[in-house]
C-alpha atoms as a PDB file:
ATOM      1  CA  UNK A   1       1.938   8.820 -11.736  1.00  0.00           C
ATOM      2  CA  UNK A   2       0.076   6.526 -13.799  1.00  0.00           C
ATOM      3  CA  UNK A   3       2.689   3.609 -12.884  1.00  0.00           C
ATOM      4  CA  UNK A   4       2.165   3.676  -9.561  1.00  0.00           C
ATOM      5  CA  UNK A   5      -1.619   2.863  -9.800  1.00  0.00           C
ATOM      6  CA  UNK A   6      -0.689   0.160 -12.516  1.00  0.00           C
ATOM      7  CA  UNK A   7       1.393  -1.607 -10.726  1.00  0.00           C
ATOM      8  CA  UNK A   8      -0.836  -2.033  -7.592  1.00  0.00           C
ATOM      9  CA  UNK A   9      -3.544  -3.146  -9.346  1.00  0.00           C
ATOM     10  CA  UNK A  10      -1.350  -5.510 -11.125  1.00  0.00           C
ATOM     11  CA  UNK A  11       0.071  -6.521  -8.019  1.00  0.00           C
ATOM     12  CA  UNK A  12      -3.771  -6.653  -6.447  1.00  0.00           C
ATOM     13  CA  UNK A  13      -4.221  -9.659  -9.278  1.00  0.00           C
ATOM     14  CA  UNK A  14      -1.311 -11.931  -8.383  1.00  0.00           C
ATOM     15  CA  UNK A  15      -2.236 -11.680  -5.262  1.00  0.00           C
ATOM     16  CA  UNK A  16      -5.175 -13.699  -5.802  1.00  0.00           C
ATOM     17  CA  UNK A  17      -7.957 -11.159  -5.991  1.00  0.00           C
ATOM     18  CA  UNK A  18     -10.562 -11.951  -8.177  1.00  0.00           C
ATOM     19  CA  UNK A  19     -11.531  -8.533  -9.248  1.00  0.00           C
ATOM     20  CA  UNK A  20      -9.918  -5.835  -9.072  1.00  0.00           C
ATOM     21  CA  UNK A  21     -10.973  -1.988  -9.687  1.00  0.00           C
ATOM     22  CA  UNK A  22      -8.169   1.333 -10.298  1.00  0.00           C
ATOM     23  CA  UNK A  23      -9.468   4.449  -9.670  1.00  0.00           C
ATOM     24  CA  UNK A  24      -7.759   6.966 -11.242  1.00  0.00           C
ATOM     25  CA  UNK A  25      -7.602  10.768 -12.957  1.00  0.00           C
ATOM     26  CA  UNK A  26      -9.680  11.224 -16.001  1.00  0.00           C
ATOM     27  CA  UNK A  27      -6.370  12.186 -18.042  1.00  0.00           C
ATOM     28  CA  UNK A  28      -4.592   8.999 -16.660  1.00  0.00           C
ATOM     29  CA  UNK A  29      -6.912   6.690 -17.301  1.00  0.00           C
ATOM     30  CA  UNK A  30      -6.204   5.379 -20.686  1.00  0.00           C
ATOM     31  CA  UNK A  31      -2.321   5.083 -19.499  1.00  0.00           C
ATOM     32  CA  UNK A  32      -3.778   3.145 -16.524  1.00  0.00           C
ATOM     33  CA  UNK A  33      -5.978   0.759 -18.206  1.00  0.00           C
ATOM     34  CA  UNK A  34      -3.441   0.129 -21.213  1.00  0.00           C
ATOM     35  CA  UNK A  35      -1.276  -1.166 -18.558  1.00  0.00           C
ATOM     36  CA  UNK A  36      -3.433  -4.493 -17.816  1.00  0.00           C
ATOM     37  CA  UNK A  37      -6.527  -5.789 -19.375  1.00  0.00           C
ATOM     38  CA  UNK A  38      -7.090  -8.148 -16.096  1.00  0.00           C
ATOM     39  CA  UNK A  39      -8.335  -4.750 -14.134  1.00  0.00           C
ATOM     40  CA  UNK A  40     -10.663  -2.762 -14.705  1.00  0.00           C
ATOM     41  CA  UNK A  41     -10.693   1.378 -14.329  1.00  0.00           C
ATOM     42  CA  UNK A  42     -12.645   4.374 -12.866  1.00  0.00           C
ATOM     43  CA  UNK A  43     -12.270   7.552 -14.131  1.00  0.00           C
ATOM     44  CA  UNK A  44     -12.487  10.402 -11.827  1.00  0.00           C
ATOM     45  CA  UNK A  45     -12.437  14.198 -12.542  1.00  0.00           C
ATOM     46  CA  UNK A  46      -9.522  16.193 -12.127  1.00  0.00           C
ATOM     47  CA  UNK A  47      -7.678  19.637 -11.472  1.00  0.00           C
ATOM     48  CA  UNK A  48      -5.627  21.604 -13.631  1.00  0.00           C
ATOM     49  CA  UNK A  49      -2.288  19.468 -12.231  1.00  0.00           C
ATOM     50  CA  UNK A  50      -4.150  16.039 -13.371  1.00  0.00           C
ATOM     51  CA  UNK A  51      -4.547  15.411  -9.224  1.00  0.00           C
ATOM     52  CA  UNK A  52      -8.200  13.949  -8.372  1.00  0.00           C
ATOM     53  CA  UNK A  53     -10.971  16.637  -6.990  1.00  0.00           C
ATOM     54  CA  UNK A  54     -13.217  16.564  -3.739  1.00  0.00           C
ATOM     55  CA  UNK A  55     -15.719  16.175  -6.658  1.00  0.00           C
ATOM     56  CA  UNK A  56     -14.790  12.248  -7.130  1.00  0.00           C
ATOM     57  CA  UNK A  57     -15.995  11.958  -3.765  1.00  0.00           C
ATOM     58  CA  UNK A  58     -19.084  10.131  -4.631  1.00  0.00           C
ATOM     59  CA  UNK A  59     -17.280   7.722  -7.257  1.00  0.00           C
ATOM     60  CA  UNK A  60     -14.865   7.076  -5.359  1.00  0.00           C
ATOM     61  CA  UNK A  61     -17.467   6.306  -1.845  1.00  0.00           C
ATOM     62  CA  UNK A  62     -19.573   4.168  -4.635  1.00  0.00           C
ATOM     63  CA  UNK A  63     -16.204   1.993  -5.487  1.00  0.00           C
ATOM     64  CA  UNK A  64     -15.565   1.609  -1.958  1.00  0.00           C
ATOM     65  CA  UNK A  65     -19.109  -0.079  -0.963  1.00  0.00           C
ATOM     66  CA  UNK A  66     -18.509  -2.130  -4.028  1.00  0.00           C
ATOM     67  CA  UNK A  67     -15.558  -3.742  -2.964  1.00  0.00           C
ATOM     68  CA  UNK A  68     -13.750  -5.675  -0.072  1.00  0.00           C
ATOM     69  CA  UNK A  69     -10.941  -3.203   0.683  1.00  0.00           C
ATOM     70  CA  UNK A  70      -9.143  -0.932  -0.445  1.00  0.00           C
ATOM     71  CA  UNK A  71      -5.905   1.156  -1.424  1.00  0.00           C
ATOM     72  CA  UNK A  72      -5.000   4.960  -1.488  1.00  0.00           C
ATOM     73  CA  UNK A  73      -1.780   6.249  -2.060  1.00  0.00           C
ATOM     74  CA  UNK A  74       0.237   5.222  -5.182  1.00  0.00           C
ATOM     75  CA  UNK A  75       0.520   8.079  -7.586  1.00  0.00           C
ATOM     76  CA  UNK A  76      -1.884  10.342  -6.097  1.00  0.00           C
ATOM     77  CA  UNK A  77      -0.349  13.418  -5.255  1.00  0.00           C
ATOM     78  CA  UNK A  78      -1.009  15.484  -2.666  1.00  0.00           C
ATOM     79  CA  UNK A  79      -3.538  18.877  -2.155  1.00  0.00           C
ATOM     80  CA  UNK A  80      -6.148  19.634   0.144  1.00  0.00           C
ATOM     81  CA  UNK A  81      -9.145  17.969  -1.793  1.00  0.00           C
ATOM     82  CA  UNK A  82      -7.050  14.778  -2.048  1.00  0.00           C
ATOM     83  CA  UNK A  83      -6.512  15.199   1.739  1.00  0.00           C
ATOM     84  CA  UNK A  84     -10.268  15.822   2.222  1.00  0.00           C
ATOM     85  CA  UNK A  85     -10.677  12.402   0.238  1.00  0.00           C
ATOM     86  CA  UNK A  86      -8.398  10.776   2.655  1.00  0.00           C
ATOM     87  CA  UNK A  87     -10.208  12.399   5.630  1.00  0.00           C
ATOM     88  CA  UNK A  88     -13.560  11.328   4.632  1.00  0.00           C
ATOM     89  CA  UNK A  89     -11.986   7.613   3.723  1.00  0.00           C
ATOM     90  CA  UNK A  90     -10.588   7.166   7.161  1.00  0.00           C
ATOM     91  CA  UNK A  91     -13.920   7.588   9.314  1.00  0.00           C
ATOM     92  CA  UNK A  92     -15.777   5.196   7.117  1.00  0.00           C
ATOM     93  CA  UNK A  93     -16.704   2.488   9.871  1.00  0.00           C
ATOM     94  CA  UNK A  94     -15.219  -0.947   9.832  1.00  0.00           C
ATOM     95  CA  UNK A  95     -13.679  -0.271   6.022  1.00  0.00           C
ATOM     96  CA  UNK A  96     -10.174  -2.358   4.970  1.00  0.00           C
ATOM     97  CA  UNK A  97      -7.848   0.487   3.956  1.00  0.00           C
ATOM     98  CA  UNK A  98      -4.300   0.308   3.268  1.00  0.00           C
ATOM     99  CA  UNK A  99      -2.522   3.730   3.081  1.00  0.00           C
ATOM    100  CA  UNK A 100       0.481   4.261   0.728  1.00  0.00           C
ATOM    101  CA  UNK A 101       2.663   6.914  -0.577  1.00  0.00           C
ATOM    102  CA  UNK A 102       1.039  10.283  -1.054  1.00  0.00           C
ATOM    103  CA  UNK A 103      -2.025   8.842   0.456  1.00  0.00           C
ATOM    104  CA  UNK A 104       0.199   8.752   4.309  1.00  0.00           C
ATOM    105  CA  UNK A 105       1.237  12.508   2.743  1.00  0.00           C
ATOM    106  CA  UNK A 106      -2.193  13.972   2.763  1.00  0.00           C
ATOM    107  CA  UNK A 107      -2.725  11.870   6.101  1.00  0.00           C
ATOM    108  CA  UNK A 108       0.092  13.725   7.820  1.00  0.00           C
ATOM    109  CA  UNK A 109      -1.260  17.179   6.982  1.00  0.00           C
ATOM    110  CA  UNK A 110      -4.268  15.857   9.019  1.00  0.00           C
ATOM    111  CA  UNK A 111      -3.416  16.678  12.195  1.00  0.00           C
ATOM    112  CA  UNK A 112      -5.029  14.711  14.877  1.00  0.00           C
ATOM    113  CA  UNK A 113      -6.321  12.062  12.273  1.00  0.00           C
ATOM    114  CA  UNK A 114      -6.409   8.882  14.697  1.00  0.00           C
ATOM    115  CA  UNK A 115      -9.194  10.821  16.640  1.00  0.00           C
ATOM    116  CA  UNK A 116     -11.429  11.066  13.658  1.00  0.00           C
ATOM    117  CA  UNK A 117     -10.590   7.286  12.137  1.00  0.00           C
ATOM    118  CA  UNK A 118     -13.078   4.301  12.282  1.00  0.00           C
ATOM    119  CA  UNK A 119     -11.342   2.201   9.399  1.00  0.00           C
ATOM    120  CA  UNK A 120      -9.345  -0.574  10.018  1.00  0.00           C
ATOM    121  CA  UNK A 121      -6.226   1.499   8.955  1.00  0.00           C
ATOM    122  CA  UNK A 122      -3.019  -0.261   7.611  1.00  0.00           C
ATOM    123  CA  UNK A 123      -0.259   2.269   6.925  1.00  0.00           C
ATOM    124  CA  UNK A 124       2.499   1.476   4.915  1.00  0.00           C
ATOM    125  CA  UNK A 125       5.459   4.342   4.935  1.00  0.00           C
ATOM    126  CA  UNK A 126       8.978   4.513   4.164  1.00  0.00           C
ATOM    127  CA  UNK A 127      11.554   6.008   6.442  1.00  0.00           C
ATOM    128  CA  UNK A 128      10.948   9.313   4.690  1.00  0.00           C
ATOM    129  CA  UNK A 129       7.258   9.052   4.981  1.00  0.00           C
ATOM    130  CA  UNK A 130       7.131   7.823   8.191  1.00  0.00           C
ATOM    131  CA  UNK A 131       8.596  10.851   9.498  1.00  0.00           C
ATOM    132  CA  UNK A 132       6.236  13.488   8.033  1.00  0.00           C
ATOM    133  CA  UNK A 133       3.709  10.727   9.725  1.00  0.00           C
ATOM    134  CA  UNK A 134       5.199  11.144  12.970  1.00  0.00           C
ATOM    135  CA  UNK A 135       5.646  14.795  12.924  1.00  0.00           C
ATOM    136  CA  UNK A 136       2.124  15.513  11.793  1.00  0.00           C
ATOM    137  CA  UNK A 137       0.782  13.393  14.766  1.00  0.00           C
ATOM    138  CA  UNK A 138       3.357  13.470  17.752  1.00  0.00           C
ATOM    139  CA  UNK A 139       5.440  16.367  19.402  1.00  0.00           C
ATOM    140  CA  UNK A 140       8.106  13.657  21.203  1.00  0.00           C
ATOM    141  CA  UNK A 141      11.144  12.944  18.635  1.00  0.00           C
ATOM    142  CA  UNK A 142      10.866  10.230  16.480  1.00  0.00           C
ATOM    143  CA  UNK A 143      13.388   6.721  18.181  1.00  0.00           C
ATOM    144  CA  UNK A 144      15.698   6.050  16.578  1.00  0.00           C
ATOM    145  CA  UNK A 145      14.730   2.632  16.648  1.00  0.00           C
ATOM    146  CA  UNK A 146      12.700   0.799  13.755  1.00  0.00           C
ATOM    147  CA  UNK A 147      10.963  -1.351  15.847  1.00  0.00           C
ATOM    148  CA  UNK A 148       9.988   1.391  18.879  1.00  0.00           C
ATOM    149  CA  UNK A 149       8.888   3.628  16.032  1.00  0.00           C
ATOM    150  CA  UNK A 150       6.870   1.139  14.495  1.00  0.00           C
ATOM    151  CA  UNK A 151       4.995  -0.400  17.593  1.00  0.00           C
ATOM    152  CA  UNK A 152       4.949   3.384  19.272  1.00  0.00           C
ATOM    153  CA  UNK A 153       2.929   4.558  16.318  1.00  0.00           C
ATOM    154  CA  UNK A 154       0.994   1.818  15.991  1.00  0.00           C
ATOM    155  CA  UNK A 155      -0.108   2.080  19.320  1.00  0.00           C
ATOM    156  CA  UNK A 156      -1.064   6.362  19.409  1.00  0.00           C
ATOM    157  CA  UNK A 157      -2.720   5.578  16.017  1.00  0.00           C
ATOM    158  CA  UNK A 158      -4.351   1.814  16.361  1.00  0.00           C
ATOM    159  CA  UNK A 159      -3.269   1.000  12.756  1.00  0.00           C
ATOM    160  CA  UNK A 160      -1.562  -1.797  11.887  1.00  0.00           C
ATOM    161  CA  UNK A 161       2.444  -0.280  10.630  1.00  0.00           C
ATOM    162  CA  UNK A 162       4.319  -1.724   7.972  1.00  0.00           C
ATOM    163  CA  UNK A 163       7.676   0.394   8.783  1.00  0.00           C
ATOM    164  CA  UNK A 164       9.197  -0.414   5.106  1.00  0.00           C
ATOM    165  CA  UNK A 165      13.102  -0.810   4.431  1.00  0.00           C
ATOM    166  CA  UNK A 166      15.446  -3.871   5.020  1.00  0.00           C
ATOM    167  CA  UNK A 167      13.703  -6.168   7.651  1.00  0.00           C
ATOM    168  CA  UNK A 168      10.812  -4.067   7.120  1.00  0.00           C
ATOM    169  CA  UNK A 169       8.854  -3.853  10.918  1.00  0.00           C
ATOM    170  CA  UNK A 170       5.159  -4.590  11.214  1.00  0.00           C
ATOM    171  CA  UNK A 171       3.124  -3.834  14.306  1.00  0.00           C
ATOM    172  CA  UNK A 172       0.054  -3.031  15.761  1.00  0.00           C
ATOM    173  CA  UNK A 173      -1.044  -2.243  19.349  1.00  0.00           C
ATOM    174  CA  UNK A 174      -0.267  -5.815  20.777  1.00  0.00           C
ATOM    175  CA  UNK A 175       2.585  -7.900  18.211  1.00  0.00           C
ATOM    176  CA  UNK A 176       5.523  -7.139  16.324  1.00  0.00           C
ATOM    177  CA  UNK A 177       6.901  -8.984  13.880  1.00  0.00           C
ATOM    178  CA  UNK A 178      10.338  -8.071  11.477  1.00  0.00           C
ATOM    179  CA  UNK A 179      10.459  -9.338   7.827  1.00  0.00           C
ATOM    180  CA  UNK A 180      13.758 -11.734   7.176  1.00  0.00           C
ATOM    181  CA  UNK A 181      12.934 -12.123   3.133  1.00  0.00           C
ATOM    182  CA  UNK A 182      13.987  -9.425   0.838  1.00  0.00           C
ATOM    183  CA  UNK A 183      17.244  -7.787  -0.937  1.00  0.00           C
ATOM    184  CA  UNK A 184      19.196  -4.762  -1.727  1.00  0.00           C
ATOM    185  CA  UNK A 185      17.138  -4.538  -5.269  1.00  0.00           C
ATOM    186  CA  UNK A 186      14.388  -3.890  -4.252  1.00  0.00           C
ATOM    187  CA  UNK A 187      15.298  -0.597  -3.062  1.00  0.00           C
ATOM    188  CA  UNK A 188      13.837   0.376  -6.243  1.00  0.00           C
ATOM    189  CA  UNK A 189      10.754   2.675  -7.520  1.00  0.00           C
ATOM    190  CA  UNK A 190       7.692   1.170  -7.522  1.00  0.00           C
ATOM    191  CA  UNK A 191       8.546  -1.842  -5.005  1.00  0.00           C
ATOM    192  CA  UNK A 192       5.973  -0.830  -2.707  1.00  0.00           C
ATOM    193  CA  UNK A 193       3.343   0.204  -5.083  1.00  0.00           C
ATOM    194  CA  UNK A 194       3.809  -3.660  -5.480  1.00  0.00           C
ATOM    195  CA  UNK A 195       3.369  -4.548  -1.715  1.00  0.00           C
ATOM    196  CA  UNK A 196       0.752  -2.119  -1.437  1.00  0.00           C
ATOM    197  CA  UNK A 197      -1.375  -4.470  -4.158  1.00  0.00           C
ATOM    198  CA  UNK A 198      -0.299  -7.359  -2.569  1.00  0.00           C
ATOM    199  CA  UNK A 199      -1.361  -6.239   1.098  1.00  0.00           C
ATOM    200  CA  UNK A 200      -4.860  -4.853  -0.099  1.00  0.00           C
ATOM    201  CA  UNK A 201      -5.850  -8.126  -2.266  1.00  0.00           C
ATOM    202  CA  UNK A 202      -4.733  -9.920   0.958  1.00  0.00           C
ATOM    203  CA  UNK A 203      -6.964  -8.169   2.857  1.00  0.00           C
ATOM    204  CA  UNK A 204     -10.135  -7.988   0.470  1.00  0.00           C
ATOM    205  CA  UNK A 205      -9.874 -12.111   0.472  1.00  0.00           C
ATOM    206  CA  UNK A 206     -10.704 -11.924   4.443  1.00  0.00           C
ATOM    207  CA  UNK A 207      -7.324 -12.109   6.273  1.00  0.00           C
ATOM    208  CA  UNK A 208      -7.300 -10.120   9.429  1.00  0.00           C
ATOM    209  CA  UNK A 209      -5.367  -7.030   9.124  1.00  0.00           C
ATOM    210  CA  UNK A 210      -2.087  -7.883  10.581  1.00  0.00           C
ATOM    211  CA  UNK A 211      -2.266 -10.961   8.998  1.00  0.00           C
ATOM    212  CA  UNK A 212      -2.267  -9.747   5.898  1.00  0.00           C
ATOM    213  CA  UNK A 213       0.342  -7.425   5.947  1.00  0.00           C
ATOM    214  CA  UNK A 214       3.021 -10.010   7.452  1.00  0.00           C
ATOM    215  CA  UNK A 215       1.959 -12.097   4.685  1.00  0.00           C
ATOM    216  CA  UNK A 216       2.183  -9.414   1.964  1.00  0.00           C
ATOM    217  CA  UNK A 217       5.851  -8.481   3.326  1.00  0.00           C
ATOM    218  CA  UNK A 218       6.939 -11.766   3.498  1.00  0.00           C
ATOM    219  CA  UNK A 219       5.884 -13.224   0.344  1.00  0.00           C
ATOM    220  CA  UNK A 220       7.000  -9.373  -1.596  1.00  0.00           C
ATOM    221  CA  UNK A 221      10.256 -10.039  -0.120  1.00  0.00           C
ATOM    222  CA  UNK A 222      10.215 -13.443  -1.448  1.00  0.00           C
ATOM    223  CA  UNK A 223       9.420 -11.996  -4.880  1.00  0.00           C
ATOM    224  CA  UNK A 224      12.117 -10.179  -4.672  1.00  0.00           C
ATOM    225  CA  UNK A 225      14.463 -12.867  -3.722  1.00  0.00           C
ATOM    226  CA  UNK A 226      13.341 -15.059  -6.576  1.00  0.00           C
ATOM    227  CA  UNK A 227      13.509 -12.644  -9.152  1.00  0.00           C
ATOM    228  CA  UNK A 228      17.398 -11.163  -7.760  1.00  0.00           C
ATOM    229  CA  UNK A 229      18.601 -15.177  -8.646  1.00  0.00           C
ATOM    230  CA  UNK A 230      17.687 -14.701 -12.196  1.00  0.00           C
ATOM    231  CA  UNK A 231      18.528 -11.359 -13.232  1.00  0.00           C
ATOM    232  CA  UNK A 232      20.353 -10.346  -9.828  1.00  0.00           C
ATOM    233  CA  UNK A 233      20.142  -7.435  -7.707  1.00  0.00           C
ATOM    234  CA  UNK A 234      21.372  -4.660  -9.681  1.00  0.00           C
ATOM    235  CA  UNK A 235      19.149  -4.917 -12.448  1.00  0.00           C
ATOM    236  CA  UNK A 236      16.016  -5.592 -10.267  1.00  0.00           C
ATOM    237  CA  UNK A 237      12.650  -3.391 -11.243  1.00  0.00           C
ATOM    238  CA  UNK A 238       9.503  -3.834  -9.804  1.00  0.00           C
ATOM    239  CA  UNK A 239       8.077  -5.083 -12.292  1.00  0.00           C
ATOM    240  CA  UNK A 240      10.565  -8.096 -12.156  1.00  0.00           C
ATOM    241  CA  UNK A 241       8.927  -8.442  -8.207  1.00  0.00           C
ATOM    242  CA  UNK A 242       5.399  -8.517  -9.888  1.00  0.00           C
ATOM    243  CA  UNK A 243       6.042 -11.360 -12.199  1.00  0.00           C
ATOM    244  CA  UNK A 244       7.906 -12.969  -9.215  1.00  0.00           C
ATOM    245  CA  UNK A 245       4.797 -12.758  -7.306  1.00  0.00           C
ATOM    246  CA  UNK A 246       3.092 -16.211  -8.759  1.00  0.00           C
ATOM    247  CA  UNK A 247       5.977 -18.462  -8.182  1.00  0.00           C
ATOM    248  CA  UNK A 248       6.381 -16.728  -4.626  1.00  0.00           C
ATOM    249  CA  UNK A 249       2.799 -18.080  -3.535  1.00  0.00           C
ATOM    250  CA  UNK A 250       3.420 -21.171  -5.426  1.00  0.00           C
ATOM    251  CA  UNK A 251       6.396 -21.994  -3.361  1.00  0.00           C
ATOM    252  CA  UNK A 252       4.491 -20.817  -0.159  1.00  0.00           C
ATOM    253  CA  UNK A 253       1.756 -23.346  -0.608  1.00  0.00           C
ATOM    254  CA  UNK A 254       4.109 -26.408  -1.736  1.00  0.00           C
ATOM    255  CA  UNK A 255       7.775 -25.691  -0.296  1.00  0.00           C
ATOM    256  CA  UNK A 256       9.348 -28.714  -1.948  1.00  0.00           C
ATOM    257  CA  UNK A 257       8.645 -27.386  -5.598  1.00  0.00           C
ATOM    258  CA  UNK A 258      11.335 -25.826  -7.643  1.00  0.00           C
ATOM    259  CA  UNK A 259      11.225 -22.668  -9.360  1.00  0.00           C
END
């Protein structure tokens, strides 16, 4: 899902990073880098389904000590080398990693993942995903309570949570906080391939972990808002959130100017 990657990366850029790298399947690469001239690409080899290989390993692990942090998840399908890939990501010591889509997928069919982890580990799931997360890892039932699940799960897996949806729930072993920006609209695809861009670019410009993710859900929400009074709510796309995303810092540094 070509998309996916694009619009992190793009998202990665208004966030303030200064460079910003995509890796992505060999046959999705073109799609990926027509998408934005601003990023540049990495083209990794591929299986019969277009889904990355174990073999990428070493591009991928050369990206990583190139860079400040980093993403897996949007548009990456899910098999066991891309869970292998995820495995091996997750014990690198000390490394920034946010965890989206099928990347939390692959992490579920883990097992016992938190015992192998040494990253700093921000997960980012939907209701949906968060479930599969929960089931891979932990034999109680699920609460049915956003903000127990979040800070629970947080606390068996010492990542920081980003429990997505409306007042989305972030946690980590020792504070909670719930997001209050945000609207009905953005309950569409690609929204949090967008907040997964923003959180990592957050992140690779030094901010401490949960830091960085109540920032990136507070100021995606904000998107949102802005871009739902121009075109409203019903015809909301992400991309609309994306080109929100400059006048949502802009109003963050200097509250008193208008959009």
């Amino acid at each position: 899902m070509s998309g996916a990657a694009a619009l992190a990366g793009r998202a990665a850029l208004r966030a303030g990073s200064g460079l910003v790298r995509v890796a992505t399947a060999r046959s999705a690469q073109p799609v990926v880098a027509a998408l934005e001239p601003c990023y540049t690409t990495i083209s990794l080899p591929e299986d019969e389904a277009g889904r990355i290989v174990l073999a990428a390993i070493d591009a991928v692990l050369g990206a990583v000590e190139a860079n400040d942090a980093v993403a897996i998840g949007p548009g990456l399908g899910v098999s066991g080398d891309l869970r292998k890939v995820v495995e091996i990501l997750i014990a690198r010591a000390d490394l920034p990693l946010v965890i989206d889509g099928d990347g939390l997928n692959n992490l579920a069919a883990l097992g016992d993942w938190p015992g192998r982890a040494k990253a700093r580990i921000i997960l980012t799931p939907h209701p949906g995903e968060m479930k599969r997360l929960w089931r891979g890892l932990i034999r109680e039932d699920m609460p049915a309570d956003r903000q127990a699940t979040a800070v629970q799960f947080a606390e068996r897996t010492g990542a920081v949570v980003a429990l997505k949806g409306a007042e989305t729930v972030v946690a980590d072993a020792e504070r909670l906080y719930v997001n209050q920006t945000g609207n009905p609209g953005m309950a569409t695809a690609g929204s949090g391939d967008v907040l997964t861009g923003v959180i990592v670019s957050l992140l690779g410009q030094g901010l401490p972990a949960f830091d960085a993710v109540v920032l990136g859900v507070h100021i995606h929400g904000f998107a949102g808002d802005i871009a739902a009074g121009r075109i409203g709510q019903i015809s909301l796309i992400a991309t609309d959130i994306l080109e929100a995303l400059c006048d949502a810092f802009r109003q963050l540094q200097d509250p008193d100017e208008a959009v």
